[in-house]
N, C-alpha and C. Protein backbone atom coordinates (compact mmCIF):
# COMPACT_ATOMS: atom_id res chain seq x y z
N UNK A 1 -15.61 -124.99 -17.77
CA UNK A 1 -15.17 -125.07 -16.41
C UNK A 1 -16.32 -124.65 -15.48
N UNK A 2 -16.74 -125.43 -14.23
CA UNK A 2 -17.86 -125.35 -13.12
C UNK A 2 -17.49 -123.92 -12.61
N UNK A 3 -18.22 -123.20 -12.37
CA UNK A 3 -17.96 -121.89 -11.85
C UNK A 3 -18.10 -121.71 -9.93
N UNK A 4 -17.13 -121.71 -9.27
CA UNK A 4 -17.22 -121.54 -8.03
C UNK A 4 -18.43 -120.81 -7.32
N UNK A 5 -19.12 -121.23 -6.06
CA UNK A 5 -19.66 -120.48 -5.23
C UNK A 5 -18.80 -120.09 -4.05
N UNK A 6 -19.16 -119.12 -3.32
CA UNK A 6 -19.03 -118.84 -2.25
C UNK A 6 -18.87 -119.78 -1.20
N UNK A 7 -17.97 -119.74 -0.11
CA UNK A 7 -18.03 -120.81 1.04
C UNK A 7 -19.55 -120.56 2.14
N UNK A 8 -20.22 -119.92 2.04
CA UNK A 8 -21.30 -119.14 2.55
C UNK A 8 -22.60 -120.57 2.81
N UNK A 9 -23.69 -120.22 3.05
CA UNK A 9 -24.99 -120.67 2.94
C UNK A 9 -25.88 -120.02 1.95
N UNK A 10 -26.45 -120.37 1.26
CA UNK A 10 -27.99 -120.01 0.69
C UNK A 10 -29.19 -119.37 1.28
N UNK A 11 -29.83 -118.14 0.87
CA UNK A 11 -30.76 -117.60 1.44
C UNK A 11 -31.62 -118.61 1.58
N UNK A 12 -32.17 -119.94 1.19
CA UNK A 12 -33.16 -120.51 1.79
C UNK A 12 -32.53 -121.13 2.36
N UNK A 13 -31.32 -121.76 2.74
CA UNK A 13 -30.76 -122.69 4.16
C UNK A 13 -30.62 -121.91 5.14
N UNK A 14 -30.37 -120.22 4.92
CA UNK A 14 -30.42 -119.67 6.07
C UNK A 14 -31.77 -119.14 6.38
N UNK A 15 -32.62 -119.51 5.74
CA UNK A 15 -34.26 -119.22 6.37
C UNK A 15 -34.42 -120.31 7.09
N UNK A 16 -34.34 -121.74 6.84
CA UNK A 16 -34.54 -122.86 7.35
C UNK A 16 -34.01 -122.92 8.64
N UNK A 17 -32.45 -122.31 8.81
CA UNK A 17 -31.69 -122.51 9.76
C UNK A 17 -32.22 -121.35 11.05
N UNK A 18 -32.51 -120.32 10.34
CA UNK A 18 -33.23 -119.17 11.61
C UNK A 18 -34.39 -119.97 11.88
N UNK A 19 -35.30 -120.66 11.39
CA UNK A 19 -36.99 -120.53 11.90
C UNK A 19 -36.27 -122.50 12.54
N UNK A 20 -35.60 -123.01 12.03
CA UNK A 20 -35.06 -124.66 12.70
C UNK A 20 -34.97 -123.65 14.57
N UNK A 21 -33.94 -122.97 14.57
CA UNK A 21 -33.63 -122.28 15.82
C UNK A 21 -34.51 -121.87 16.64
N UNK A 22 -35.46 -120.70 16.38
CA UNK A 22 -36.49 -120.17 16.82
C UNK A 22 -37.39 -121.12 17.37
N UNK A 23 -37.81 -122.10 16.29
CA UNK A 23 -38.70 -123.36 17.27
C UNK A 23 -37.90 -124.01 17.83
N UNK A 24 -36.81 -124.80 18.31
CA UNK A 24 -36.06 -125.36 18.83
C UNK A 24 -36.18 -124.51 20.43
N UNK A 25 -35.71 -122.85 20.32
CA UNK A 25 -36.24 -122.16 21.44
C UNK A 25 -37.37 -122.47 22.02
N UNK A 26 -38.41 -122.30 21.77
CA UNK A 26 -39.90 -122.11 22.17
C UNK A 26 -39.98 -123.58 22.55
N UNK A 27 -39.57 -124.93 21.86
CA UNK A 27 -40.24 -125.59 22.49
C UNK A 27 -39.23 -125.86 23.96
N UNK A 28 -37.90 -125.86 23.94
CA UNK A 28 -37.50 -125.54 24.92
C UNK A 28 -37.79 -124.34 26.15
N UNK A 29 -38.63 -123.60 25.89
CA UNK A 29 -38.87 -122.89 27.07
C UNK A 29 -39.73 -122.95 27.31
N UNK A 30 -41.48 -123.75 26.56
CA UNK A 30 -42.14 -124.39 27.23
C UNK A 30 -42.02 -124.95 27.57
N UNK A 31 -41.17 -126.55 27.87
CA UNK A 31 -40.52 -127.27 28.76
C UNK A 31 -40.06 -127.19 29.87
N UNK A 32 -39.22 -125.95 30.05
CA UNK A 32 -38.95 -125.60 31.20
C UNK A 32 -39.90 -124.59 32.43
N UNK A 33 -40.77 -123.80 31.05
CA UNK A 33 -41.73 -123.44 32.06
C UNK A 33 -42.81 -124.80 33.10
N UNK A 34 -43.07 -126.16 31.65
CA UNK A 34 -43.79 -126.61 32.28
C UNK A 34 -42.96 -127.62 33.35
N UNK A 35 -42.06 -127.92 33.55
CA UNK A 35 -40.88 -128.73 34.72
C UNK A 35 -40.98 -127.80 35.79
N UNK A 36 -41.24 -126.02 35.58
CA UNK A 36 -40.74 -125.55 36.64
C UNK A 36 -42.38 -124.99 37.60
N UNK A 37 -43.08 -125.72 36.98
CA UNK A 37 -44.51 -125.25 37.27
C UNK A 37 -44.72 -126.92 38.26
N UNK A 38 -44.41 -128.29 37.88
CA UNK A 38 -44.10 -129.14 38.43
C UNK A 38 -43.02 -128.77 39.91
N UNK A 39 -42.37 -128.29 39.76
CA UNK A 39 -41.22 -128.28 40.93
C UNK A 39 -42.18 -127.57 41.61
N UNK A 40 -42.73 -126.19 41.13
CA UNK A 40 -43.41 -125.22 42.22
C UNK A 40 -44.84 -125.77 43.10
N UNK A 41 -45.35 -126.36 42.07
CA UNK A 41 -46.34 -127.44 42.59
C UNK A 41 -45.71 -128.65 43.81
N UNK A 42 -45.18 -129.28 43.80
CA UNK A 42 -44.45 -130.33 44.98
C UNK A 42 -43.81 -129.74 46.00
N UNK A 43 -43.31 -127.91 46.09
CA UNK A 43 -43.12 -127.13 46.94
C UNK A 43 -43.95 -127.14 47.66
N UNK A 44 -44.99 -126.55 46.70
CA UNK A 44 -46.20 -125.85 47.72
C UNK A 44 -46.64 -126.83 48.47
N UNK A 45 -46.71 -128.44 47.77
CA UNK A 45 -47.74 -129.51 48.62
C UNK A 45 -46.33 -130.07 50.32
N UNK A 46 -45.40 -129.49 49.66
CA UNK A 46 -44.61 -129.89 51.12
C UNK A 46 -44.73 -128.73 51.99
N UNK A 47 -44.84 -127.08 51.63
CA UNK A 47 -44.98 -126.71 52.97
C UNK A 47 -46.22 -126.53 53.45
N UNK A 48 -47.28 -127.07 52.72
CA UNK A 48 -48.50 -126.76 53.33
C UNK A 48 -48.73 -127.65 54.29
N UNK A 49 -47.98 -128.68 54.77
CA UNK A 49 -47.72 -129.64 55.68
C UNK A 49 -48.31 -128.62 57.04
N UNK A 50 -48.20 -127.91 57.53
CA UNK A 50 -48.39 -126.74 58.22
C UNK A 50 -49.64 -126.01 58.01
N UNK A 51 -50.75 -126.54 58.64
CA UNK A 51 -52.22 -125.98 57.95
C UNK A 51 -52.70 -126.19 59.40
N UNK A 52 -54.14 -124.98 59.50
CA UNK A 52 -54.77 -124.96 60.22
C UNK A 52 -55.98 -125.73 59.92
N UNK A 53 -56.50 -127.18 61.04
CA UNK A 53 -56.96 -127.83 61.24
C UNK A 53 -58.19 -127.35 62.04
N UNK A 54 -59.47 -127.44 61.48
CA UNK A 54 -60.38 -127.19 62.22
C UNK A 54 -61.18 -128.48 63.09
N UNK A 55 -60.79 -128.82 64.38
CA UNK A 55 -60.96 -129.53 65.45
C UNK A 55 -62.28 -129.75 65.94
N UNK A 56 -63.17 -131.16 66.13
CA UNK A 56 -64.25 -131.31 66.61
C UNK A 56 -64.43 -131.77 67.86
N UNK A 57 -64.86 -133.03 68.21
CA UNK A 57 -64.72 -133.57 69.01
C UNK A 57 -63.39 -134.18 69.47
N UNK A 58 -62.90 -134.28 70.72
CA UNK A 58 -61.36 -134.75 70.63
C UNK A 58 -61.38 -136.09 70.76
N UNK A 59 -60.15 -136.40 69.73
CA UNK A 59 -60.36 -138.09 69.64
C UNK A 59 -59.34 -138.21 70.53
N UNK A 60 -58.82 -139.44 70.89
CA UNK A 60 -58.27 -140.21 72.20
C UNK A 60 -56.47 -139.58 71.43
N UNK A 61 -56.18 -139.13 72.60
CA UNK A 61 -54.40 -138.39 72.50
C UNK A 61 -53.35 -139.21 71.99
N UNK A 62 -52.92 -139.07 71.36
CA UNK A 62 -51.49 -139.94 70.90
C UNK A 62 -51.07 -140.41 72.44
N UNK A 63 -50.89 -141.75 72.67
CA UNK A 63 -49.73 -142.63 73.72
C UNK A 63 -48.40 -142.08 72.98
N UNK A 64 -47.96 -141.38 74.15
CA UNK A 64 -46.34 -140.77 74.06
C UNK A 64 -46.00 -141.27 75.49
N UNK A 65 -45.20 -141.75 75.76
CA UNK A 65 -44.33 -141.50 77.05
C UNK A 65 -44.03 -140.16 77.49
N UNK A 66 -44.40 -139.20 78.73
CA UNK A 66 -43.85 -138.42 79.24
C UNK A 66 -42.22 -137.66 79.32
N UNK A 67 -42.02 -136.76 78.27
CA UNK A 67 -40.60 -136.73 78.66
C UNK A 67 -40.18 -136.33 79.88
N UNK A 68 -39.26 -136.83 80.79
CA UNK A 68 -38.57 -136.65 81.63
C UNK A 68 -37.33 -135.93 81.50
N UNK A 69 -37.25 -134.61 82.20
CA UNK A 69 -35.97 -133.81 82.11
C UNK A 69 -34.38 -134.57 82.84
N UNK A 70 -33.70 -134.70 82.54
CA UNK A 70 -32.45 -135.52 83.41
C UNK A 70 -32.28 -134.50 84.72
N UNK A 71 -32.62 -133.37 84.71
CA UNK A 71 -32.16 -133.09 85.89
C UNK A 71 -33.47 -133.34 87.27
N UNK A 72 -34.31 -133.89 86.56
CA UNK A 72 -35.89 -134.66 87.50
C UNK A 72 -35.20 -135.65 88.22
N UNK A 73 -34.53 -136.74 87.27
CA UNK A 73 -34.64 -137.92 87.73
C UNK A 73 -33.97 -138.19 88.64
N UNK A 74 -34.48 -138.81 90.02
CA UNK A 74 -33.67 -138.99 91.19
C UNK A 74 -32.14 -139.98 90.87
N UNK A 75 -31.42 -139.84 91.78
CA UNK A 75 -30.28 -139.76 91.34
C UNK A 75 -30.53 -141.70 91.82
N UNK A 76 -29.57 -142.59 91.34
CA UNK A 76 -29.60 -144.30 91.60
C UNK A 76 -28.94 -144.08 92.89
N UNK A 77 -29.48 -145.15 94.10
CA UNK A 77 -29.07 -145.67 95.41
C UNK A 77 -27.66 -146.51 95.37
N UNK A 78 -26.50 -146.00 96.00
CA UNK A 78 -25.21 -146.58 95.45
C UNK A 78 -25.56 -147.81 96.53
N UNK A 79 -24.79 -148.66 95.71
CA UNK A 79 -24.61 -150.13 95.72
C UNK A 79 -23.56 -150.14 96.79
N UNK A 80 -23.91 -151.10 98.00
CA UNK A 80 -22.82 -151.85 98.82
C UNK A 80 -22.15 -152.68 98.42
N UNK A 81 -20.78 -152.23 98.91
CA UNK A 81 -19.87 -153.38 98.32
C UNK A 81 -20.15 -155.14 99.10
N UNK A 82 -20.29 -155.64 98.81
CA UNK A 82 -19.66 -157.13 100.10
C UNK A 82 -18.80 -157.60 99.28
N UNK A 83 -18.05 -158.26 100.23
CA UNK A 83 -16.89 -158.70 100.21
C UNK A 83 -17.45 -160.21 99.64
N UNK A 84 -16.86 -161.04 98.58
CA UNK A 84 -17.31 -162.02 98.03
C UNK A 84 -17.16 -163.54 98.56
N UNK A 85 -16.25 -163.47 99.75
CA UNK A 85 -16.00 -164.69 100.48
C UNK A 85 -17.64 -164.92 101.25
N UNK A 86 -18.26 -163.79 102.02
CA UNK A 86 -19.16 -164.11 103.15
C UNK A 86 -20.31 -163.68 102.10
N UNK A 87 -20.57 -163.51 100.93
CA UNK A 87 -22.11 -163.33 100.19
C UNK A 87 -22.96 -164.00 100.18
N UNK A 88 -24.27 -163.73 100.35
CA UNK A 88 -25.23 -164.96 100.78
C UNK A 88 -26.50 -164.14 99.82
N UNK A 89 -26.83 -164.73 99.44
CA UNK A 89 -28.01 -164.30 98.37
C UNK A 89 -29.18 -163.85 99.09
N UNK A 90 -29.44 -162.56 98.98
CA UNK A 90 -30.41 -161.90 99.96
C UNK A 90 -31.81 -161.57 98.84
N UNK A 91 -32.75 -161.56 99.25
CA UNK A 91 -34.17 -160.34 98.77
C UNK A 91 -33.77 -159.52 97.97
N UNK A 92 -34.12 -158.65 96.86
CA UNK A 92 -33.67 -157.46 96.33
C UNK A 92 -34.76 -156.47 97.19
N UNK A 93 -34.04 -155.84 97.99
CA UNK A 93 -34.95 -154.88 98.67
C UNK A 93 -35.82 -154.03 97.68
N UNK A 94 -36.80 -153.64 98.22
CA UNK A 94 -38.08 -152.94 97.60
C UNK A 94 -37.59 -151.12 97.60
N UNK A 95 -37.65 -151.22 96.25
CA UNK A 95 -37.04 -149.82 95.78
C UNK A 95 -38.51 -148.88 95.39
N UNK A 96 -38.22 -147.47 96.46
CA UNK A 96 -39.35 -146.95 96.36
C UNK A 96 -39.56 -146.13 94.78
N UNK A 97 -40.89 -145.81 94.30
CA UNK A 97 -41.33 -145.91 93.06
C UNK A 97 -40.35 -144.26 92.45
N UNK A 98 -40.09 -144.17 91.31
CA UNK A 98 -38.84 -142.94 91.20
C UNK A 98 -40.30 -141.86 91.43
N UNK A 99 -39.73 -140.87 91.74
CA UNK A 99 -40.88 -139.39 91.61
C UNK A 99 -40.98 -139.41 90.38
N UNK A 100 -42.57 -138.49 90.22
CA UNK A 100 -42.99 -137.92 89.24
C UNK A 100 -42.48 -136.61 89.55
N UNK A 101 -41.83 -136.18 88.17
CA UNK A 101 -41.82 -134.63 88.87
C UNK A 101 -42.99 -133.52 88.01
N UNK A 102 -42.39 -132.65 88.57
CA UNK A 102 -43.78 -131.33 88.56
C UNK A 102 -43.19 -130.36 87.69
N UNK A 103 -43.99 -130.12 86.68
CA UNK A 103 -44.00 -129.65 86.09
C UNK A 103 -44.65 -127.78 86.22
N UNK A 104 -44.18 -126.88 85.66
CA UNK A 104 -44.53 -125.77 86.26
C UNK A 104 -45.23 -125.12 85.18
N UNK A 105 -46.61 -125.10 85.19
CA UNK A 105 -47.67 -124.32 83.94
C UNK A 105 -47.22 -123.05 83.91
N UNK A 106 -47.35 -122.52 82.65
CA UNK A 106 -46.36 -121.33 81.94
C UNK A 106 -47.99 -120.39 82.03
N UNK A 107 -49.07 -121.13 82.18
CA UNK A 107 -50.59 -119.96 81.69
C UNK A 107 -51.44 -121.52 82.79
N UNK A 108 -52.66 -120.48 83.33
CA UNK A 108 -53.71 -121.75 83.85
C UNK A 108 -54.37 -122.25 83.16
N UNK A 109 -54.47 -123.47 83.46
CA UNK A 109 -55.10 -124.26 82.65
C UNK A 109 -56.29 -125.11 83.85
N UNK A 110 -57.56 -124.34 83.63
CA UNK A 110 -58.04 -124.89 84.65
C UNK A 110 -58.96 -126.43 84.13
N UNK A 111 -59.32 -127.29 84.41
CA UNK A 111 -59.69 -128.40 83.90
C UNK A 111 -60.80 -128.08 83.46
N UNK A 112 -61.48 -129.08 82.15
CA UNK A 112 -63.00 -128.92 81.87
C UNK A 112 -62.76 -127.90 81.17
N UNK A 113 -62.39 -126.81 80.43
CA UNK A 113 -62.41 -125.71 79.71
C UNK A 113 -62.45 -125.88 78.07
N UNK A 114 -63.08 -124.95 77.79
CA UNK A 114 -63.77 -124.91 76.38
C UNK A 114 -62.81 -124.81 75.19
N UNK A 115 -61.80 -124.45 75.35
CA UNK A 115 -60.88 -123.25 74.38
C UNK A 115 -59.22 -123.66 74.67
N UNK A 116 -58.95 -124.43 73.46
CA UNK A 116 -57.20 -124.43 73.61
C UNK A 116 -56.68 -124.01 72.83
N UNK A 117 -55.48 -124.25 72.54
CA UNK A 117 -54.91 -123.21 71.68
C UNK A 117 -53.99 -124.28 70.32
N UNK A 118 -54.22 -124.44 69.23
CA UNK A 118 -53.41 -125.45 67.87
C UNK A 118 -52.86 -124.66 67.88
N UNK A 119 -51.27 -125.46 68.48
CA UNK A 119 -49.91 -124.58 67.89
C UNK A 119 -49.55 -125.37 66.35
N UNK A 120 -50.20 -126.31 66.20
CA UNK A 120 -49.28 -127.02 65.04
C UNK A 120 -50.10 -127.76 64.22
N UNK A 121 -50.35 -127.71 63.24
CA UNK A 121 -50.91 -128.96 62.48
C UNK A 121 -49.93 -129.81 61.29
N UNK A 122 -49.59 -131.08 60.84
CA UNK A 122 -49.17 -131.88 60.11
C UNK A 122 -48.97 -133.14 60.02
N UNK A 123 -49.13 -133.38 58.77
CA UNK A 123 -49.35 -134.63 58.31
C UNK A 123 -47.82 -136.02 58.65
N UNK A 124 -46.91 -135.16 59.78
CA UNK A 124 -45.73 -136.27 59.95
C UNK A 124 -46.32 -136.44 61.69
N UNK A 125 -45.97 -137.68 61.53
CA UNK A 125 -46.85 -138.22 63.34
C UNK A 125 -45.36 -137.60 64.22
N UNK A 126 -43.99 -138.27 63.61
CA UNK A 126 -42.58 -137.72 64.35
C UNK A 126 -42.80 -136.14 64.78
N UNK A 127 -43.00 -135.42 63.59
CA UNK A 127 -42.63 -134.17 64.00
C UNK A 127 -44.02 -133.16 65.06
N UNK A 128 -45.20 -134.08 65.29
CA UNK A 128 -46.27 -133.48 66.20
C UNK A 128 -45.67 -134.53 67.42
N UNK A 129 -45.36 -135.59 67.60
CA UNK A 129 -45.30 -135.62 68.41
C UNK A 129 -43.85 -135.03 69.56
N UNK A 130 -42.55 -134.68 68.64
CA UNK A 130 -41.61 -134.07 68.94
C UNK A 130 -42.13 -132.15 69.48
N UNK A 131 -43.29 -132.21 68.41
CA UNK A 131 -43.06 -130.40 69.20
C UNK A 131 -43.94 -130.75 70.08
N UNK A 132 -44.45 -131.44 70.89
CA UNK A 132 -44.97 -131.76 72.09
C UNK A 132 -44.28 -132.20 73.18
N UNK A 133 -43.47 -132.68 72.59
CA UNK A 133 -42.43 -133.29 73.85
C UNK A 133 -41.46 -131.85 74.22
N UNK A 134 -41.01 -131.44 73.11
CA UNK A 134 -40.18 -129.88 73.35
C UNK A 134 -41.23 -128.95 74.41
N UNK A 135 -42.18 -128.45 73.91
CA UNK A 135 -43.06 -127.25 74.86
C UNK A 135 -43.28 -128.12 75.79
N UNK A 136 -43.54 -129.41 75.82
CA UNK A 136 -43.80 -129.70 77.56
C UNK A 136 -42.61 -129.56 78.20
N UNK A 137 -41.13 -130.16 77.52
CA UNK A 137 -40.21 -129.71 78.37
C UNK A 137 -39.85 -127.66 78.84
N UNK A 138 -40.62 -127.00 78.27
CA UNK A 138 -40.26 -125.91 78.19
C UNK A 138 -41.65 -125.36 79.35
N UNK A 139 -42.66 -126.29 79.65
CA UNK A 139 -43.69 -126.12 81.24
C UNK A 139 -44.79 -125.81 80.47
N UNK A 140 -44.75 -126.02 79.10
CA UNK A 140 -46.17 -126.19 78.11
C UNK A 140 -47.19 -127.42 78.58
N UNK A 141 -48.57 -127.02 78.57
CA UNK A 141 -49.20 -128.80 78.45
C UNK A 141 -49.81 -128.83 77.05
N UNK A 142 -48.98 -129.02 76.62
CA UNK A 142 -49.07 -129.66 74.97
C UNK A 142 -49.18 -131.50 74.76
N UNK A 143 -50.09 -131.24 74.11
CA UNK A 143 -50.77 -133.30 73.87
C UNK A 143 -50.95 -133.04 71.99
N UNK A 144 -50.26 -134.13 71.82
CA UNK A 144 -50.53 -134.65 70.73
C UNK A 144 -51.64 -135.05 70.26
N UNK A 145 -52.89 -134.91 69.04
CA UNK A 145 -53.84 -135.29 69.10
C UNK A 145 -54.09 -135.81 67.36
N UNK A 146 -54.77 -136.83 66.87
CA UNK A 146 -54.89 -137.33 65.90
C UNK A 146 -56.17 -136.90 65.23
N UNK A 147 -56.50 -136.82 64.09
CA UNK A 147 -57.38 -136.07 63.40
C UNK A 147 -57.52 -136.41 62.19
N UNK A 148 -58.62 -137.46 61.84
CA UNK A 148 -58.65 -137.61 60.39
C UNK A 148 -59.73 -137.31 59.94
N UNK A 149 -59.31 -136.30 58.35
CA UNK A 149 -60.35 -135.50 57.56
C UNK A 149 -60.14 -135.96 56.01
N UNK A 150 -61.30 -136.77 55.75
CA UNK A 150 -61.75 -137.31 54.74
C UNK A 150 -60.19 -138.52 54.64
N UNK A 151 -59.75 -139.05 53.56
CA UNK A 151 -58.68 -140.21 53.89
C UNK A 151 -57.65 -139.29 54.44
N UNK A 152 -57.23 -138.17 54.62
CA UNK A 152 -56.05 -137.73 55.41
C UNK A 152 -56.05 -137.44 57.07
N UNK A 153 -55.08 -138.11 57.66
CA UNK A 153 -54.48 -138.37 59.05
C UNK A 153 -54.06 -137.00 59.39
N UNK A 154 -54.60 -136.14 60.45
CA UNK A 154 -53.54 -134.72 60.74
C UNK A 154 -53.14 -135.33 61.79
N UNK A 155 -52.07 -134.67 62.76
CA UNK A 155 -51.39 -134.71 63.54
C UNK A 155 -51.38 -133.41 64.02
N UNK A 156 -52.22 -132.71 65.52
CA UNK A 156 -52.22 -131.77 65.95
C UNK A 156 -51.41 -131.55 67.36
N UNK A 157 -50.98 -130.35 67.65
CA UNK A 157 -50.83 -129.94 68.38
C UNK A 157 -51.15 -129.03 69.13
N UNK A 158 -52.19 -129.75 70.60
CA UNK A 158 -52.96 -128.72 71.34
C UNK A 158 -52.15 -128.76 72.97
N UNK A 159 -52.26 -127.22 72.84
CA UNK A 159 -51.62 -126.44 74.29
C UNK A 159 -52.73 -125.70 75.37
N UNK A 160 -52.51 -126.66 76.34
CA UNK A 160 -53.99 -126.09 77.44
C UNK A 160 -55.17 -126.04 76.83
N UNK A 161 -55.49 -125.92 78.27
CA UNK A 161 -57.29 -125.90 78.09
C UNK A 161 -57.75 -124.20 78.90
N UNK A 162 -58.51 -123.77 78.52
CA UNK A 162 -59.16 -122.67 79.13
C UNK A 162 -60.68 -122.18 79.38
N UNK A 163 -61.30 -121.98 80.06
CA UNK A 163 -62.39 -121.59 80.42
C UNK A 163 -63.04 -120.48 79.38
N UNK A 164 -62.00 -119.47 79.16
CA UNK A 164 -62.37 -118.54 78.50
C UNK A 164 -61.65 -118.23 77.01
N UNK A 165 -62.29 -117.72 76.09
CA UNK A 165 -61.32 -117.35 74.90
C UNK A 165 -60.21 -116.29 74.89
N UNK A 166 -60.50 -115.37 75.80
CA UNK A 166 -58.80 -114.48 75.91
C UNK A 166 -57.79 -115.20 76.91
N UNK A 167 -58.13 -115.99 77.78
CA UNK A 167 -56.56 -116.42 78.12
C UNK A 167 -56.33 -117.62 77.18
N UNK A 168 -57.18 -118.11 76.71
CA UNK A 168 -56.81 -118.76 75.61
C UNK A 168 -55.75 -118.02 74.20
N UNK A 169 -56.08 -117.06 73.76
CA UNK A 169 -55.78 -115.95 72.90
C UNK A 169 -54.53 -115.37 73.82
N UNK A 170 -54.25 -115.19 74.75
CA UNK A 170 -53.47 -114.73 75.47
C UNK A 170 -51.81 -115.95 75.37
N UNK A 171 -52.28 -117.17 75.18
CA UNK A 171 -51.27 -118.40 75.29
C UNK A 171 -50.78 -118.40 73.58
N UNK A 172 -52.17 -117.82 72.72
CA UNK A 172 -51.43 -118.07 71.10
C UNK A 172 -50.92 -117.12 70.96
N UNK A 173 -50.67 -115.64 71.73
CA UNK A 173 -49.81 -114.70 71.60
C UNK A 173 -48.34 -115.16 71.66
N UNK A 174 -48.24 -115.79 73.00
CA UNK A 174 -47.33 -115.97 73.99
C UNK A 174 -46.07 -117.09 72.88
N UNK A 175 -47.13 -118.05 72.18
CA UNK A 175 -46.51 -119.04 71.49
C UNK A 175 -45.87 -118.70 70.17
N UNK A 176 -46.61 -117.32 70.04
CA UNK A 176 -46.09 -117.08 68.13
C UNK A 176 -45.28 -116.09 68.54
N UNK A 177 -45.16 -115.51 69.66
CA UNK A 177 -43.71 -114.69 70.08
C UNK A 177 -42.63 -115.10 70.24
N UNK A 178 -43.30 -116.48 71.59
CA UNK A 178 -41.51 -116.97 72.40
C UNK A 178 -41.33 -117.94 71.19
N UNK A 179 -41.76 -118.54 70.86
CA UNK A 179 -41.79 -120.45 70.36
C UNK A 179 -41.61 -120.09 68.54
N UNK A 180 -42.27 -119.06 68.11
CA UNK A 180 -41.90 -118.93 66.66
C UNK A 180 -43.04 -120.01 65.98
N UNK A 181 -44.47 -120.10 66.58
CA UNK A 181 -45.38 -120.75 65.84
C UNK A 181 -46.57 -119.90 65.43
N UNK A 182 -46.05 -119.64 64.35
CA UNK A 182 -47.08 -118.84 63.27
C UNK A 182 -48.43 -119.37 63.22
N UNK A 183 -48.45 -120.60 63.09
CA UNK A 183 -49.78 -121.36 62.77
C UNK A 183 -50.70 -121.81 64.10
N UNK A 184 -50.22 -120.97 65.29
CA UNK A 184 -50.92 -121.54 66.37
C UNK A 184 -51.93 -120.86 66.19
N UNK A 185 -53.33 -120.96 66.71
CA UNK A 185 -54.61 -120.61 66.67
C UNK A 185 -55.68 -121.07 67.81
N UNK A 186 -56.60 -120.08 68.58
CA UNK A 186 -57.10 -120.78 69.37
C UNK A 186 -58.70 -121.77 68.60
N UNK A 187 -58.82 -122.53 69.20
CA UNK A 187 -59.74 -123.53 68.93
C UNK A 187 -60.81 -124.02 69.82
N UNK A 188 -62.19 -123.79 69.90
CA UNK A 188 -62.99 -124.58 70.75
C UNK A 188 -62.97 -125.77 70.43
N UNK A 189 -63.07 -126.64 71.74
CA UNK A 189 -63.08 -128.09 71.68
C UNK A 189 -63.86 -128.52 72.14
């Protein structure tokens, strides 16, 4: 008669089965180290979007349209009624040109000056030219400016001009206090 074993495993299936496990671990957690070294890498290259740009000569300003505040814009000339029996097709009278309005500088900015101040640098054209349109509505003179270094396009954002380097330095205070721009910096131009 065959003599029964145990319902158990064998000391060498359970050697096989510990060291099968153990590498099964390891190569799984080099995997995940190396996926998570990938993720940290594509982090870093998105927030460095936000870099200080060292500025030479200024090339020609982004064409933006001026934002206009709604409470600038003169209000529309109400329309006369006529009565539609006696209408006679007239001239469209000459409508005077709408105002520009005025804008109120937050720091002087006297013309011709050496020294402005990069609140912003990045590689999205939307988002330099949006924080330009914001600080001008806020009595900033912020201009969008284009900047390409080696095949990459920056997208800067420069605020005033100044004669001197402390009221210049005086406006990148002003901006990384009120405005929350860390990366502003003054810059000769």
């Amino acid at each position: 008669m065959a003599e029964r074993r145990g319902a158990g495993l064998t000391f060498g299936q359970l050697i096989t089965l510990t060291f099968g496990f153990l590498l099964a671990s390891v190569v799984i957690f080099v995997f995940g180290v190396w996926v998570g070294r990938d993720l940290a890498e594509q982090r870093g290259r998105r927030g460095s979007e936000a870099a200080r740009v060292p500025i030479g000569a200024p090339p020609a300003p982004i064409a933006a349209a001026p934002a206009v505040p709604v409470a600038e814009v003169p209000p529309a000339a109400p329309v006369p009624a006529v009565p539609t029996a006696t209408a006679t097709r007239r001239p469209p009278a000459a409508t005077p040109p709408p105002a520009t309005p005025t804008r109120r500088a937050l720091s002087p900015t006297p013309a011709g000056g050496n020294w402005t101040v990069q609140a912003y640098a990045t590689n999205d054209t939307m988002r330099a030219i949006m924080l330009a349109r914001t600080l001008r509505s806020k009595g900033y003179d912020a201009t969008p400016v284009t900047k390409q270094i080696g095949s990459v396009t920056w997208y800067t954002v420069r605020v005033g001009r100044f004669r001197d380097r402390a009221a210049a330095k005086a406006l990148e205070n002003k901006l990384r206090a009120e405005e929350g721009l860390e990366a502003a910096s003054v810059v000769a131009q």
